[in-house]
N, C-alpha and C. Protein backbone atom coordinates (compact mmCIF):
# COMPACT_ATOMS: atom_id res chain seq x y z
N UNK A 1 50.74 -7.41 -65.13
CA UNK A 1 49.46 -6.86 -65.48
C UNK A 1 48.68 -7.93 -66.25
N UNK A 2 47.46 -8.23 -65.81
CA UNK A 2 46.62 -9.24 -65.74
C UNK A 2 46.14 -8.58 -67.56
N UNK A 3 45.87 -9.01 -68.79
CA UNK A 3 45.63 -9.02 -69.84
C UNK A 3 43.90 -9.49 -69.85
N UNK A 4 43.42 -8.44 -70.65
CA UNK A 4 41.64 -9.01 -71.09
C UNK A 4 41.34 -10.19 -72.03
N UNK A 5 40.32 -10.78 -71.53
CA UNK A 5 40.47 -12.28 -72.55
C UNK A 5 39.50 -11.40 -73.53
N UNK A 6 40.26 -12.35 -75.01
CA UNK A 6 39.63 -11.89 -76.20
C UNK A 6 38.33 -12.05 -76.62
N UNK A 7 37.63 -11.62 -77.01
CA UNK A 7 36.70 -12.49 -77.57
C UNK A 7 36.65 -12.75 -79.25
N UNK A 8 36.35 -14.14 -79.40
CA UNK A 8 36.51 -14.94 -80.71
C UNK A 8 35.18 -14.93 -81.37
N UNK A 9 35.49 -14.80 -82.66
CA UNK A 9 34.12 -14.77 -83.83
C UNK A 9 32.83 -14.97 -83.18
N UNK A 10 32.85 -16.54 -82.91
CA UNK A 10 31.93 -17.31 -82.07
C UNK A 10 31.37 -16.47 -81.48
N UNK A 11 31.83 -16.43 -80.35
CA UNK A 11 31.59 -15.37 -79.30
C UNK A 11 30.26 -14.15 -79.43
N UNK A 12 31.23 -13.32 -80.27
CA UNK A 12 30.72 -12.25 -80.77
C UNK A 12 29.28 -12.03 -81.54
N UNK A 13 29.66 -13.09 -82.58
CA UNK A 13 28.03 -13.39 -83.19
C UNK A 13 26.87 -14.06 -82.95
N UNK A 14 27.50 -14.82 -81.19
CA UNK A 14 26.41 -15.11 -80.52
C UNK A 14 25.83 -13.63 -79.74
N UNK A 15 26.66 -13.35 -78.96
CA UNK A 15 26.07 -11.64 -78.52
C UNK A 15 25.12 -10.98 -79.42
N UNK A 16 25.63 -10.80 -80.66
CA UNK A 16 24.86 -10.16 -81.67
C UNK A 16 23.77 -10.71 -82.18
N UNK A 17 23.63 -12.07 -81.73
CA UNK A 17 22.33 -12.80 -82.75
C UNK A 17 21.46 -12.69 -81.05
N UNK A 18 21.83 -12.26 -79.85
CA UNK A 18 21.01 -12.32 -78.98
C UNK A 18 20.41 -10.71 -78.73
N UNK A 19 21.14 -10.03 -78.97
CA UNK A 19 21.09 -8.24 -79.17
C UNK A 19 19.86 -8.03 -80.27
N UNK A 20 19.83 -9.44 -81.25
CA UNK A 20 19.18 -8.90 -82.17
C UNK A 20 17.76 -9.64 -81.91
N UNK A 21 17.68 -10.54 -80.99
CA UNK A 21 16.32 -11.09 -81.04
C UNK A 21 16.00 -9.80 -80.16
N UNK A 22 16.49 -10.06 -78.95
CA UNK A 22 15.91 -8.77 -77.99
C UNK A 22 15.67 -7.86 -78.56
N UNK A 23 15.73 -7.12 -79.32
CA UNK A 23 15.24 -5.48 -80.56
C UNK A 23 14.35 -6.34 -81.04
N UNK A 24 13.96 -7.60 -81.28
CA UNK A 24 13.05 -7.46 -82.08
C UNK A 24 11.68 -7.74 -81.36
N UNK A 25 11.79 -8.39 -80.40
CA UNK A 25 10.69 -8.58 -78.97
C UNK A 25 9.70 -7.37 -79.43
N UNK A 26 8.60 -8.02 -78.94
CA UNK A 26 7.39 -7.02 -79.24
C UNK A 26 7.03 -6.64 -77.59
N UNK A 27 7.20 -4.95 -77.25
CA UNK A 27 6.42 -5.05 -76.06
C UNK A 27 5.09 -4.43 -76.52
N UNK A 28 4.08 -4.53 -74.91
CA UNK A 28 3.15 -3.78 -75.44
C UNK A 28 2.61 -3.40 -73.75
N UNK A 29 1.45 -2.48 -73.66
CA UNK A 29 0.85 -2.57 -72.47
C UNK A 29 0.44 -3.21 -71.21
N UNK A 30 0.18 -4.55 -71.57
CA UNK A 30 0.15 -6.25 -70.62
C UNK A 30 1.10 -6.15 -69.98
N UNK A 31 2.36 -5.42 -70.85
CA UNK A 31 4.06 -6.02 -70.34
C UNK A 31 3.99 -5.20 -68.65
N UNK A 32 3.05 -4.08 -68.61
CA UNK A 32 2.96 -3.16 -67.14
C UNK A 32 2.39 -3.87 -65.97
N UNK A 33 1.25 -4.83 -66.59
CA UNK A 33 1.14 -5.54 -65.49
C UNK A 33 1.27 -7.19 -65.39
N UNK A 34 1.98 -7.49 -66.42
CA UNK A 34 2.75 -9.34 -66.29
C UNK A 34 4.33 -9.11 -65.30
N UNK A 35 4.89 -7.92 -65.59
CA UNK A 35 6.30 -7.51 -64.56
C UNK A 35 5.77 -7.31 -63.38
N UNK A 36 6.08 -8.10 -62.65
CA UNK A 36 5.90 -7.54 -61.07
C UNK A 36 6.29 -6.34 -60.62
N UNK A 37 7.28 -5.69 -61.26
CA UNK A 37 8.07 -4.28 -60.72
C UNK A 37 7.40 -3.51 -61.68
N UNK A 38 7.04 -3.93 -62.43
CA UNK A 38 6.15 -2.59 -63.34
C UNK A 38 4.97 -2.47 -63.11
N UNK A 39 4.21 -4.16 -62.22
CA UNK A 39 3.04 -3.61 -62.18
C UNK A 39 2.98 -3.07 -61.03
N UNK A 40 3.85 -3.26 -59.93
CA UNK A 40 4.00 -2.36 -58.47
C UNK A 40 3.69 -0.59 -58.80
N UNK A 41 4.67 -0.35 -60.27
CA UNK A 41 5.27 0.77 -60.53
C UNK A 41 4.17 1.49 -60.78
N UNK A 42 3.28 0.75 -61.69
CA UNK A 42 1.85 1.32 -62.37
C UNK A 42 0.93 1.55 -61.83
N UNK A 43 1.04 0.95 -60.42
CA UNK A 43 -0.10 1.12 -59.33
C UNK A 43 0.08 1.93 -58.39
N UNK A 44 1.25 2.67 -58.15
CA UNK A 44 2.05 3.33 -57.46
C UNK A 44 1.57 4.39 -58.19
N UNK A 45 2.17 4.78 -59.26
CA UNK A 45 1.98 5.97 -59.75
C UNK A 45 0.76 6.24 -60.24
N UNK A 46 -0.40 5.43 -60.46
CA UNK A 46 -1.54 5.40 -61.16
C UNK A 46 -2.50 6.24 -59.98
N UNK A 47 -2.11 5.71 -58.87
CA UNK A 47 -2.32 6.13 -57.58
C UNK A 47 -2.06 7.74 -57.56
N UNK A 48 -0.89 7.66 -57.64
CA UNK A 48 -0.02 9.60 -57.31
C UNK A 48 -0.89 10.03 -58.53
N UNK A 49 -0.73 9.75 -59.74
CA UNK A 49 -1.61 10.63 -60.89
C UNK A 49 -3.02 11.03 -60.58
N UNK A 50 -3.54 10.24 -60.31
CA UNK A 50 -5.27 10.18 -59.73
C UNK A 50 -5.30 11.17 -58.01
N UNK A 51 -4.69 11.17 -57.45
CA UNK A 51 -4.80 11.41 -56.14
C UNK A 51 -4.68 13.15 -56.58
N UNK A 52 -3.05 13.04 -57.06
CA UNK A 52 -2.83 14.79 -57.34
C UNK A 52 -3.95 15.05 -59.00
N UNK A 53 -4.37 14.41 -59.68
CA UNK A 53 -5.49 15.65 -60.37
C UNK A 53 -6.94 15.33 -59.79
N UNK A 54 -7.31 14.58 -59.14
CA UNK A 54 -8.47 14.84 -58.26
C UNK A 54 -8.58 15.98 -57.47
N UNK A 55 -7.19 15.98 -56.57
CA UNK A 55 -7.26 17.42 -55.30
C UNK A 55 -7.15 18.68 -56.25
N UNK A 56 -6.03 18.60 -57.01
CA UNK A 56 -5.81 19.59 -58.17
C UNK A 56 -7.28 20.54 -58.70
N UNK A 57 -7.83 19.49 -59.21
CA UNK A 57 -9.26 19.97 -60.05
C UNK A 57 -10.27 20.05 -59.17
N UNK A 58 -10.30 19.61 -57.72
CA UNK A 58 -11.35 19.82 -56.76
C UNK A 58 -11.07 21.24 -56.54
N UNK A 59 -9.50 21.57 -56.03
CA UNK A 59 -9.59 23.13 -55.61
C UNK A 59 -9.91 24.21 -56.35
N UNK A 60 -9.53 23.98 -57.82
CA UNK A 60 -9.57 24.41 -58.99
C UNK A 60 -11.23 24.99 -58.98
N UNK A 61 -12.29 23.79 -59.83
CA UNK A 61 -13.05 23.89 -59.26
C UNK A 61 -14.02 24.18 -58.16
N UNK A 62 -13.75 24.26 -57.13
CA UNK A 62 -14.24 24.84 -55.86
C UNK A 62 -13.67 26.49 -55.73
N UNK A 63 -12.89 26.80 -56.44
CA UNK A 63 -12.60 27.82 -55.80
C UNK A 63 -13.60 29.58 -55.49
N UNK A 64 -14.68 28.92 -55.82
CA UNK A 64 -16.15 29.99 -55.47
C UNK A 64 -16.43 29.74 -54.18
N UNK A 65 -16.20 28.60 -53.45
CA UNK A 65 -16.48 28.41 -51.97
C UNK A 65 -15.46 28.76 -50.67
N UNK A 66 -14.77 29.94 -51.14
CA UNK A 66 -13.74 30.58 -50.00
C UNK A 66 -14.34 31.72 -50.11
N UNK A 67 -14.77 32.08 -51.02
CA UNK A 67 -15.82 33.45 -50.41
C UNK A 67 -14.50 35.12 -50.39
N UNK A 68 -13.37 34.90 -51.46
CA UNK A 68 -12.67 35.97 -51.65
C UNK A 68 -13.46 36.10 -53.06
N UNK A 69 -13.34 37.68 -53.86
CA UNK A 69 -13.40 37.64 -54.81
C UNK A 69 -13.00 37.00 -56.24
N UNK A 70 -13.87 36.28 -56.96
CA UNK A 70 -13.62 34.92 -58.02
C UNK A 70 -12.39 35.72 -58.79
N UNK A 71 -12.27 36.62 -59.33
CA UNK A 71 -11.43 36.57 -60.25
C UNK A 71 -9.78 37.23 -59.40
N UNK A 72 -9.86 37.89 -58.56
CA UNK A 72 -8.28 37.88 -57.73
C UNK A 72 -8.30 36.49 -57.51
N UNK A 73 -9.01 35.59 -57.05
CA UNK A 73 -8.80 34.54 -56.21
C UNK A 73 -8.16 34.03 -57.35
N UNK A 74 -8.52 33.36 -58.52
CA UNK A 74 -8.32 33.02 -59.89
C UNK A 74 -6.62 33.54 -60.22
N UNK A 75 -6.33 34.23 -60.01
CA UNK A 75 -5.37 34.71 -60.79
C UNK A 75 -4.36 35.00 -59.59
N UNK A 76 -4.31 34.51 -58.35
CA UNK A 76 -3.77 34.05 -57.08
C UNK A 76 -3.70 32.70 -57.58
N UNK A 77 -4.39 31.67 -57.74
CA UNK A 77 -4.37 30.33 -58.14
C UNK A 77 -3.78 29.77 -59.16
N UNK A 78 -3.77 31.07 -60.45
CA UNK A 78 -2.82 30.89 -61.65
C UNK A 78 -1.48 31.13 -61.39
N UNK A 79 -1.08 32.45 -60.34
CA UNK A 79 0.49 33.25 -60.00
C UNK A 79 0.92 32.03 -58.92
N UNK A 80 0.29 31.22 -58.18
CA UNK A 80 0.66 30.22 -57.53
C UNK A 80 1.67 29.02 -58.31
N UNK A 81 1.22 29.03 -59.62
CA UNK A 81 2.31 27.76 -60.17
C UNK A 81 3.83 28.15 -60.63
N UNK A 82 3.63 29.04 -60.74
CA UNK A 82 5.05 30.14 -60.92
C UNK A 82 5.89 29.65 -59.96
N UNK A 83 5.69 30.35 -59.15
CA UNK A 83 7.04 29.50 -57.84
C UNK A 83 6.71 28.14 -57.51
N UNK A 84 5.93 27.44 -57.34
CA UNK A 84 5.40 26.24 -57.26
C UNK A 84 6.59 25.68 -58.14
N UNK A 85 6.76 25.37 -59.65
CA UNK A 85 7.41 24.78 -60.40
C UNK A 85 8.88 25.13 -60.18
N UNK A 86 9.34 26.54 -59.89
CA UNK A 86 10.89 26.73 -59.04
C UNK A 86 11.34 26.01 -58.51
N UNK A 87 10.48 25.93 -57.24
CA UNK A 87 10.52 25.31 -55.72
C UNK A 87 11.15 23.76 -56.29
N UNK A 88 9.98 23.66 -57.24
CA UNK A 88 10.20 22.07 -57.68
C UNK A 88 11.26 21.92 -58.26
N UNK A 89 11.88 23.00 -59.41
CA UNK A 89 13.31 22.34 -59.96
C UNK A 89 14.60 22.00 -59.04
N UNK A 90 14.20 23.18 -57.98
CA UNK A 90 15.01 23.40 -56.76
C UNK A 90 15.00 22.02 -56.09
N UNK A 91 14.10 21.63 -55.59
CA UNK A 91 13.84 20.60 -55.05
C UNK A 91 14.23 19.55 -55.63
N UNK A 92 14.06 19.18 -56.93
CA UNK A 92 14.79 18.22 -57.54
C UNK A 92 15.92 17.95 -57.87
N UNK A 93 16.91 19.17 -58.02
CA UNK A 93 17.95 18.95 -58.07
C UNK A 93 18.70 18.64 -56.74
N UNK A 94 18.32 18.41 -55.71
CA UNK A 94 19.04 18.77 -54.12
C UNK A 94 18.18 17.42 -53.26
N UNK A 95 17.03 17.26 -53.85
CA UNK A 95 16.16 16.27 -52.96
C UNK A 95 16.27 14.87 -53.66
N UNK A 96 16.18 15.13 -54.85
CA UNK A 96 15.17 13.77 -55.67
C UNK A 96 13.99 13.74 -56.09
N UNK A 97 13.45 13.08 -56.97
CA UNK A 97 12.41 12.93 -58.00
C UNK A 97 11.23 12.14 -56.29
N UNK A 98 11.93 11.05 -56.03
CA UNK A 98 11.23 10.56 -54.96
C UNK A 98 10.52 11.05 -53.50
N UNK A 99 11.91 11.83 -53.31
CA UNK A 99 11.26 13.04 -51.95
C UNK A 99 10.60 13.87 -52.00
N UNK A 100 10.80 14.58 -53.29
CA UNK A 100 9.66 16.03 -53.95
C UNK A 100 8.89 15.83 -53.97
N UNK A 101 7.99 14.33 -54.87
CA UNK A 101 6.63 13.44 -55.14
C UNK A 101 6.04 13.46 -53.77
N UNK A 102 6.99 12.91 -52.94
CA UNK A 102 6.10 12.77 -51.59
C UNK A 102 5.96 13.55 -50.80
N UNK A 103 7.06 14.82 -50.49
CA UNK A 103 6.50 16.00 -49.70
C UNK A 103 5.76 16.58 -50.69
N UNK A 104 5.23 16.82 -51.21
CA UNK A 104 4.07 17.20 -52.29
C UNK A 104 3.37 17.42 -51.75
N UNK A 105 3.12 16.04 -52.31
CA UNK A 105 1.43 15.25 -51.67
C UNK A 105 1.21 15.09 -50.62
N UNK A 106 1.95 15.23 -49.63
CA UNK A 106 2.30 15.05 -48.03
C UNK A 106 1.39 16.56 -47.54
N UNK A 107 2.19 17.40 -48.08
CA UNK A 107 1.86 19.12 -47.74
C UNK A 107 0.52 19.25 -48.35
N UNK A 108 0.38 18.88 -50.32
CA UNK A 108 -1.04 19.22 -50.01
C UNK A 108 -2.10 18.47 -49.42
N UNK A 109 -1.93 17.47 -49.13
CA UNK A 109 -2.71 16.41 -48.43
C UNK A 109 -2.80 16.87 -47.17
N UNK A 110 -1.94 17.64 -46.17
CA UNK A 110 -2.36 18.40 -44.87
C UNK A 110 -2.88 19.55 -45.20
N UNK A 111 -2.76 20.15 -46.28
CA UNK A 111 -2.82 21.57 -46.30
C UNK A 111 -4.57 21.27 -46.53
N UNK A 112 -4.86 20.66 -47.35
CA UNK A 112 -6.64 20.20 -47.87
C UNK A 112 -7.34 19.88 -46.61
N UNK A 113 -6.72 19.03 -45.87
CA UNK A 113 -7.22 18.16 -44.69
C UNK A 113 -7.46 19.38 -43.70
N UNK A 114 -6.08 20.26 -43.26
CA UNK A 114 -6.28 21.41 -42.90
C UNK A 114 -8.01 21.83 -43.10
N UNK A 115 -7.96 22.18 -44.32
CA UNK A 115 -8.90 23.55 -44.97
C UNK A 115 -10.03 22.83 -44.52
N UNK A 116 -10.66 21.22 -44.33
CA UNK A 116 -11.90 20.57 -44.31
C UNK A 116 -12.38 21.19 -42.42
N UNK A 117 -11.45 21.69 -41.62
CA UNK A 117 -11.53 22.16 -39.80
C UNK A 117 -11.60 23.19 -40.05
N UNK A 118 -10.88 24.46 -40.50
CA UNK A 118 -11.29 25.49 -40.85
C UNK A 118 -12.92 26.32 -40.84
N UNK A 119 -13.63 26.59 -40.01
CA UNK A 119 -14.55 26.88 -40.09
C UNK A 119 -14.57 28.21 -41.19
N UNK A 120 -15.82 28.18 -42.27
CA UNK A 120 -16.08 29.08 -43.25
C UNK A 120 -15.94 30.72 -43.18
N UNK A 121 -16.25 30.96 -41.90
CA UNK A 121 -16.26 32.48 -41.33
C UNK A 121 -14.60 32.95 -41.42
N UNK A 122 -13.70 32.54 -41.56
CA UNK A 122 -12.37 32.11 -41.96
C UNK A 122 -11.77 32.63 -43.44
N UNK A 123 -12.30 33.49 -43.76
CA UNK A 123 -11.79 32.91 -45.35
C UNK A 123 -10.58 33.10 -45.99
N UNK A 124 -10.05 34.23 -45.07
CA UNK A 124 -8.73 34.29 -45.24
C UNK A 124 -7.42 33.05 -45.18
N UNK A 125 -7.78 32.43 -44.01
CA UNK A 125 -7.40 30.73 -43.31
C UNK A 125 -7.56 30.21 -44.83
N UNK A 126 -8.87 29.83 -44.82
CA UNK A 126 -8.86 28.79 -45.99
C UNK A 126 -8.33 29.25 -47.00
N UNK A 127 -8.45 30.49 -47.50
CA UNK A 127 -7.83 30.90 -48.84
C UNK A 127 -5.96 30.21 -49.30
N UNK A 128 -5.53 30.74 -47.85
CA UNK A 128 -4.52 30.38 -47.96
C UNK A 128 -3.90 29.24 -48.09
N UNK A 129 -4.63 27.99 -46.89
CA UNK A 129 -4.36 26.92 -47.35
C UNK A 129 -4.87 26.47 -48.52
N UNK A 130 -5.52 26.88 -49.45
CA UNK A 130 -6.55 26.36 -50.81
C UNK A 130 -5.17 26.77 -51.55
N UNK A 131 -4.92 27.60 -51.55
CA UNK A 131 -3.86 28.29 -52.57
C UNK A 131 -2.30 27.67 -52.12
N UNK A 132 -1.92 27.59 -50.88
CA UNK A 132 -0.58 26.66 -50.58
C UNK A 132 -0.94 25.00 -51.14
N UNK A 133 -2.08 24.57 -50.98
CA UNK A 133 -2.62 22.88 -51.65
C UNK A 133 -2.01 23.30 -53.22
N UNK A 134 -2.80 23.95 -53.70
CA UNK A 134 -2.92 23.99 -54.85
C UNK A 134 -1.36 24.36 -55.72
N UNK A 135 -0.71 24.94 -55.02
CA UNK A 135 0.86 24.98 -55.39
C UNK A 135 1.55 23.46 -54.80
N UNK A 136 1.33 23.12 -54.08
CA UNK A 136 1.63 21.97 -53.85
C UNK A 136 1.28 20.38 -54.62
N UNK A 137 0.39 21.08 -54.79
CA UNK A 137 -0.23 20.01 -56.00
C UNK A 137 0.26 20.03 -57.69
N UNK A 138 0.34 21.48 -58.34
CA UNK A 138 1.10 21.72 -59.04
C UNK A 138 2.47 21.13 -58.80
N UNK A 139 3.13 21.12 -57.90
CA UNK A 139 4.63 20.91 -58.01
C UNK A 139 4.53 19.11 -57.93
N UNK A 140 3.58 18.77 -57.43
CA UNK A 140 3.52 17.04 -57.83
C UNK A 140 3.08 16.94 -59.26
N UNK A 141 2.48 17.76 -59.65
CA UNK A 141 2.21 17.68 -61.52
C UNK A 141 3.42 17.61 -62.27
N UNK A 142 4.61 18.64 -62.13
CA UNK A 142 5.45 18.45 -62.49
C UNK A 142 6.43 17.70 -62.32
N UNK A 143 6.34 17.15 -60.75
CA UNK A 143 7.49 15.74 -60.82
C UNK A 143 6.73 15.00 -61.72
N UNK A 144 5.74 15.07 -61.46
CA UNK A 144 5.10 13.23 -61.94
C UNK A 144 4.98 12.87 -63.20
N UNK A 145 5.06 14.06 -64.24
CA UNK A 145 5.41 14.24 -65.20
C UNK A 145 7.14 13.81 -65.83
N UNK A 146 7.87 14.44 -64.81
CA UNK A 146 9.28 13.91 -65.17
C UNK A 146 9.33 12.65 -64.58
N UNK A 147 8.83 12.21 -63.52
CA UNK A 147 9.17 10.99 -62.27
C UNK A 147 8.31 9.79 -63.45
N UNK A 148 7.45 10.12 -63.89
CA UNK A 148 6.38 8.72 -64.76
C UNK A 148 7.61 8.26 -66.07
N UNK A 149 7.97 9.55 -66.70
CA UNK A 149 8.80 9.33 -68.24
C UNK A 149 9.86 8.38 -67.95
N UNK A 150 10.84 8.73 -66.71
CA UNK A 150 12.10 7.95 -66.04
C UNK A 150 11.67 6.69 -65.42
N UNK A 151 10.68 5.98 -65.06
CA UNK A 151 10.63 5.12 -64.66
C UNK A 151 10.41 3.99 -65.13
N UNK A 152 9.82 4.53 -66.40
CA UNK A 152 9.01 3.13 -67.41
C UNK A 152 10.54 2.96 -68.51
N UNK A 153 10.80 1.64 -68.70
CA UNK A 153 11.55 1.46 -69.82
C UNK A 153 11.30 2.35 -71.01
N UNK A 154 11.93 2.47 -72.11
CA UNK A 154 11.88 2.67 -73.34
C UNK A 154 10.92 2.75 -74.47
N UNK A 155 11.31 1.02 -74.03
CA UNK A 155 10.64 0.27 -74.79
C UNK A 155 8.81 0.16 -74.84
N UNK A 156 8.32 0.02 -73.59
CA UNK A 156 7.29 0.27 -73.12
C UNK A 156 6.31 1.43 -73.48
N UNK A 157 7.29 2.82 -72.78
CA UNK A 157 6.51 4.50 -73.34
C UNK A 157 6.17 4.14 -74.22
């Protein structure tokens, strides 16, 4: 049985005098886009953040132009994040942080695109896809929320 080599004083208090500059390194914001993988990371997700609360707050906002009554419609749009965020824990535990993010935005990104062919006389059609987007969009709120915290170092947040 092959024995671990020791390590000697030397050794050791070089590790430690290098453990200790590194803690003392200053990061700061720059550090997101001087890393090539962080600034990939920041543009990536800066992207997903902007994309899902743009559609988010468009449907949100719009939701007087489906032509159901404002306040059921409203409170269809609020009972929508309820299972929306399930779906998502579900999904995350079985899929990944990565696959959830993108069938997300995948679904509400057809489901919106959908609703733009939809002719208005429709409103049932559109309602539905407005309200499947909009759960769909919610459930990218909540990865992206857990998916942004896990990706950035520590040090950085």
């Amino acid at each position: 049985m092959a024995s671990l080599p020791l390590l000697c004083p030397k050794e050791l208090k070089l590790n430690l005098q290098k453990e200790i500059s590194l803690a003392k390194a200053k990061y700061s914001a720059t550090d997101l886009f001087r890393i090539p993988i962080l600034r990939r990371m920041t543009f990536c997700l800066s992207l997903a953040w902007f994309a899902t609360g743009f559609a988010y707050y468009s449907l949100a906002m719009g939701v007087e132009e489906f032509g159901v009554n404002l306040y059921i419609l409203q409170i269809i749009f609020g009972g929508v994040d309820v299972p929306a965020k399930f779906i998502t824990i579900l999904s995350l535990s079985y899929l990944g942080r990565h696959t959830t993010q993108a069938a997300a935005l995948l679904l509400a990104g057809g489901a919106i695109l959908a609703l733009t062919f939809v002719p208005l006389d429709l409103q049932t059609v559109r309602t539905v896809l407005a309200v499947f987007g909009k759960g769909c969009l919610s459930s990218s709120f909540s990865c992206l929320f857990l998916y942004t915290s896990e990706l950035y170092p520590t040090v950085i947040r």
